[in-house]
Every structure is written in C-alpha cells, then in structure tokens.
Protein backbone atom coordinates (compact mmCIF):
# COMPACT_ATOMS: atom_id res chain seq x y z
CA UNK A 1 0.00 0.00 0.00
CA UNK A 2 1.33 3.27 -1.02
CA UNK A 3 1.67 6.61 1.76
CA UNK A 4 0.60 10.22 0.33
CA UNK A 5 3.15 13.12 0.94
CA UNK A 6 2.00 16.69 0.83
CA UNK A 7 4.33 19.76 1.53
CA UNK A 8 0.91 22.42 1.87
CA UNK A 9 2.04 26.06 0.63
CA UNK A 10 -0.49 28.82 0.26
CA UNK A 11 -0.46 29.07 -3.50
CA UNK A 12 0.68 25.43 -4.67
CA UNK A 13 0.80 21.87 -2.54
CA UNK A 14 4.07 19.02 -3.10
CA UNK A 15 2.56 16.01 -3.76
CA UNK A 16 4.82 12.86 -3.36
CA UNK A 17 3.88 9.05 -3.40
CA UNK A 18 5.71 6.05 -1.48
CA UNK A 19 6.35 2.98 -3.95
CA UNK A 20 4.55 0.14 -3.24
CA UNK A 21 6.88 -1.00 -0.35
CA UNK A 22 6.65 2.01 1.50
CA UNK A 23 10.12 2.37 1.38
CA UNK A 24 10.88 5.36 -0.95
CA UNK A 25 8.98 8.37 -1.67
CA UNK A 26 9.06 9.88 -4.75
CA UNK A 27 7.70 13.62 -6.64
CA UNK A 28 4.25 12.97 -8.31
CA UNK A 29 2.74 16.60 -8.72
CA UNK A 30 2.12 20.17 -7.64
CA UNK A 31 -1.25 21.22 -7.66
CA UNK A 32 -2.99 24.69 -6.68
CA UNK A 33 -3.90 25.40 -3.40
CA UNK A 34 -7.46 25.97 -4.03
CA UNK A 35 -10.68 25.12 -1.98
CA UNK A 36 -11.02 22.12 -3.73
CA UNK A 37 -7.67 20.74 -2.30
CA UNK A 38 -9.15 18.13 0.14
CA UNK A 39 -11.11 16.61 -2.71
CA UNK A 40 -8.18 16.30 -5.07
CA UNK A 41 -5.99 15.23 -2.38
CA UNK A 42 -8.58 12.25 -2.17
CA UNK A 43 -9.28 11.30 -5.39
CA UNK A 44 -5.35 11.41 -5.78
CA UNK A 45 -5.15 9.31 -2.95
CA UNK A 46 -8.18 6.65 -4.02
CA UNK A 47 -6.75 6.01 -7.52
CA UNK A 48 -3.23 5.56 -5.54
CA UNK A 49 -4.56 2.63 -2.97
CA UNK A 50 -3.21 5.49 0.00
CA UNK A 51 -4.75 4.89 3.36
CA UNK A 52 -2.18 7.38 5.04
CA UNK A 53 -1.22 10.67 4.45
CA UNK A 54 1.91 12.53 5.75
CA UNK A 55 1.43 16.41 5.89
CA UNK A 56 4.36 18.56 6.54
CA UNK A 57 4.14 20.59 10.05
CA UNK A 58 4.91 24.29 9.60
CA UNK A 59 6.76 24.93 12.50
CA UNK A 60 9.42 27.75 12.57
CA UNK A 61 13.35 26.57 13.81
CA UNK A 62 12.34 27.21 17.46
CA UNK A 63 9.32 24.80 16.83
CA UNK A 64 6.88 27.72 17.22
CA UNK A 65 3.68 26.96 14.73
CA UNK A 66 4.13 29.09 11.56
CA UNK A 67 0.77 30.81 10.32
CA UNK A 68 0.29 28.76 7.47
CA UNK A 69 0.04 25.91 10.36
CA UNK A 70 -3.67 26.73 10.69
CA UNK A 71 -4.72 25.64 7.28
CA UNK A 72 -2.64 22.54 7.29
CA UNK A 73 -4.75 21.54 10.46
CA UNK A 74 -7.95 22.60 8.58
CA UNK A 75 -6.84 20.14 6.18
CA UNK A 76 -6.19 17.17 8.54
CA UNK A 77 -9.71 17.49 10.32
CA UNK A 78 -11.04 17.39 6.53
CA UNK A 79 -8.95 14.21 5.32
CA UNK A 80 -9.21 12.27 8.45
CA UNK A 81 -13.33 13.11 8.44
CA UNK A 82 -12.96 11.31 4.98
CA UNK A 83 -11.18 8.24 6.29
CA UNK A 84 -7.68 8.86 5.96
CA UNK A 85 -5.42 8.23 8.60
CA UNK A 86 -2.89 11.61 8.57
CA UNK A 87 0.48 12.35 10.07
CA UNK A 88 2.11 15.38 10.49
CA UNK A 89 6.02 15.45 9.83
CA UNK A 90 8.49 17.76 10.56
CA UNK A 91 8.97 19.84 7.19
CA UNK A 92 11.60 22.61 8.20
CA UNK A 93 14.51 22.79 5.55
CA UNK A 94 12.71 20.33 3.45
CA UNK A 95 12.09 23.29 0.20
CA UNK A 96 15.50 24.60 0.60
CA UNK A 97 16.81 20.49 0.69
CA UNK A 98 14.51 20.04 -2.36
CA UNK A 99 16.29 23.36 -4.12
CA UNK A 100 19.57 21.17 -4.09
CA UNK A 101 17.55 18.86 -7.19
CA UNK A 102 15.73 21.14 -9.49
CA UNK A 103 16.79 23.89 -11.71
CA UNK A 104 16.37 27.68 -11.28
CA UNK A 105 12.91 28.38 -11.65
CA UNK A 106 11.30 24.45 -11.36
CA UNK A 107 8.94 23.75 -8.58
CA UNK A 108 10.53 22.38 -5.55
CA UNK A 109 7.08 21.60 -3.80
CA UNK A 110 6.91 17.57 -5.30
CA UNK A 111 10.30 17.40 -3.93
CA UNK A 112 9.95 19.09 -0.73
CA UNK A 113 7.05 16.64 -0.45
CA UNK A 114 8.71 13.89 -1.12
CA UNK A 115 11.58 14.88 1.65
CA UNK A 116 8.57 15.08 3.99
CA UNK A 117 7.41 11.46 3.03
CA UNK A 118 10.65 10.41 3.41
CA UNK A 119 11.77 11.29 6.59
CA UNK A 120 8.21 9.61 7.65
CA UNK A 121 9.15 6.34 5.80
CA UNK A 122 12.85 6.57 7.17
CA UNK A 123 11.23 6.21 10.87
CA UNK A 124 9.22 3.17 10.05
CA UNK A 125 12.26 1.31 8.42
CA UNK A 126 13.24 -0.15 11.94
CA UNK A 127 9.56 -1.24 12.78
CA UNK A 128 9.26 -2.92 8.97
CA UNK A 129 12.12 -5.02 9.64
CA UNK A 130 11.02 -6.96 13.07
C-alpha cells in the first residue's frame, strides 16, 4: 500500500507518493492550493490505494507553529473526516533540501514533499524489519 506526501504552501501543494513498499517516496505533482484541495488530495489518494497521508508541520526553527500551520490543520480534520489516517512530519529545511535537485525556476514543492514522506518512511524502516 502506497503513503501520500503533501508539503501544503499557500499558493501550490508538493505532492509525493511512497512505492509500493513504502520504502521510498518519490515527486508525483504540484497542484494549486485551491478550496477544492481536500477533494483532489482524495481522489489522488483513491486512484493511488493510499490509506495514510503525511502532511508537513509548519513549525518555525524554534518549533513555534508558523501561520500557514492553521490551514494545514484545517486540512487534517477534513482528510481524516474522509477516512484517511494523517500524520504530520516535521517539514523545516525540506524546500531549501529540495532546491539542491531542481533547476532555477522548477517547482521544488513535489520534492519538498517527497523529503517530507521520506523522513516519515525513514522512521518506520526499523519497525518494517522486526
């Protein structure tokens, strides 16, 4: 079963997608940040066999909640009321980690989303192998 990534910006969301193993997470799109996120997110996810979603946590480097925090929580009431089970990772330095594999002027969200995803599958690893 695969595991949705999301790195949630204001005007465009990361979206990333964990091969079938759940052991690597790769880029899959960037969408708009529109109010018809939570649907696409789903319909994304239902076509994609994803059960769980990992959402980036917008926390600042002291681990204070950044403002765009708000909506991401908005957003995880609204997936889990549609049956997903959600997880919020730690997403500081993910975009500017994600600027390190795209070109001047690409979209790092994908990436940045699938830096998210990873560091959520990285965790699991030890709990996969007992």
């Amino acid at each position: 079963m695969r595991i949705l990534g999301i790195d949630y910006g204001k005007k465009r969301v990361g979206i990333a997608l964990s091969d079938e193993t759940g052991k690597f997470a790769l880029p899959k799109a960037v969408i708009p940040a529109s109010p018809t996120l939570a649907d696409e997110i789903e319909k994304l996810a239902l076509t994609s066999n994803v059960k769980t979603i990992v959402i980036g946590e917008s926390r600042d480097y002291g681990g204070r909640a950044n403002p765009l925090l708000q909506n991401i929580e908005v957003l995880v009431r609204i997936l889990k009321d549609k049956g997903f089970e959600v997880v919020l990772e730690q997403e500081y330095g993910s975009s500017l980690e994600a600027g390190r594999f795209q070109e001047n002027g690409q979209s790092r969200d994908d990436s940045a989303a699938a830096i998210i995803l990873q560091r959520f599958l990285d965790k699991q690893k030890p709990l996969q192998e007992n």
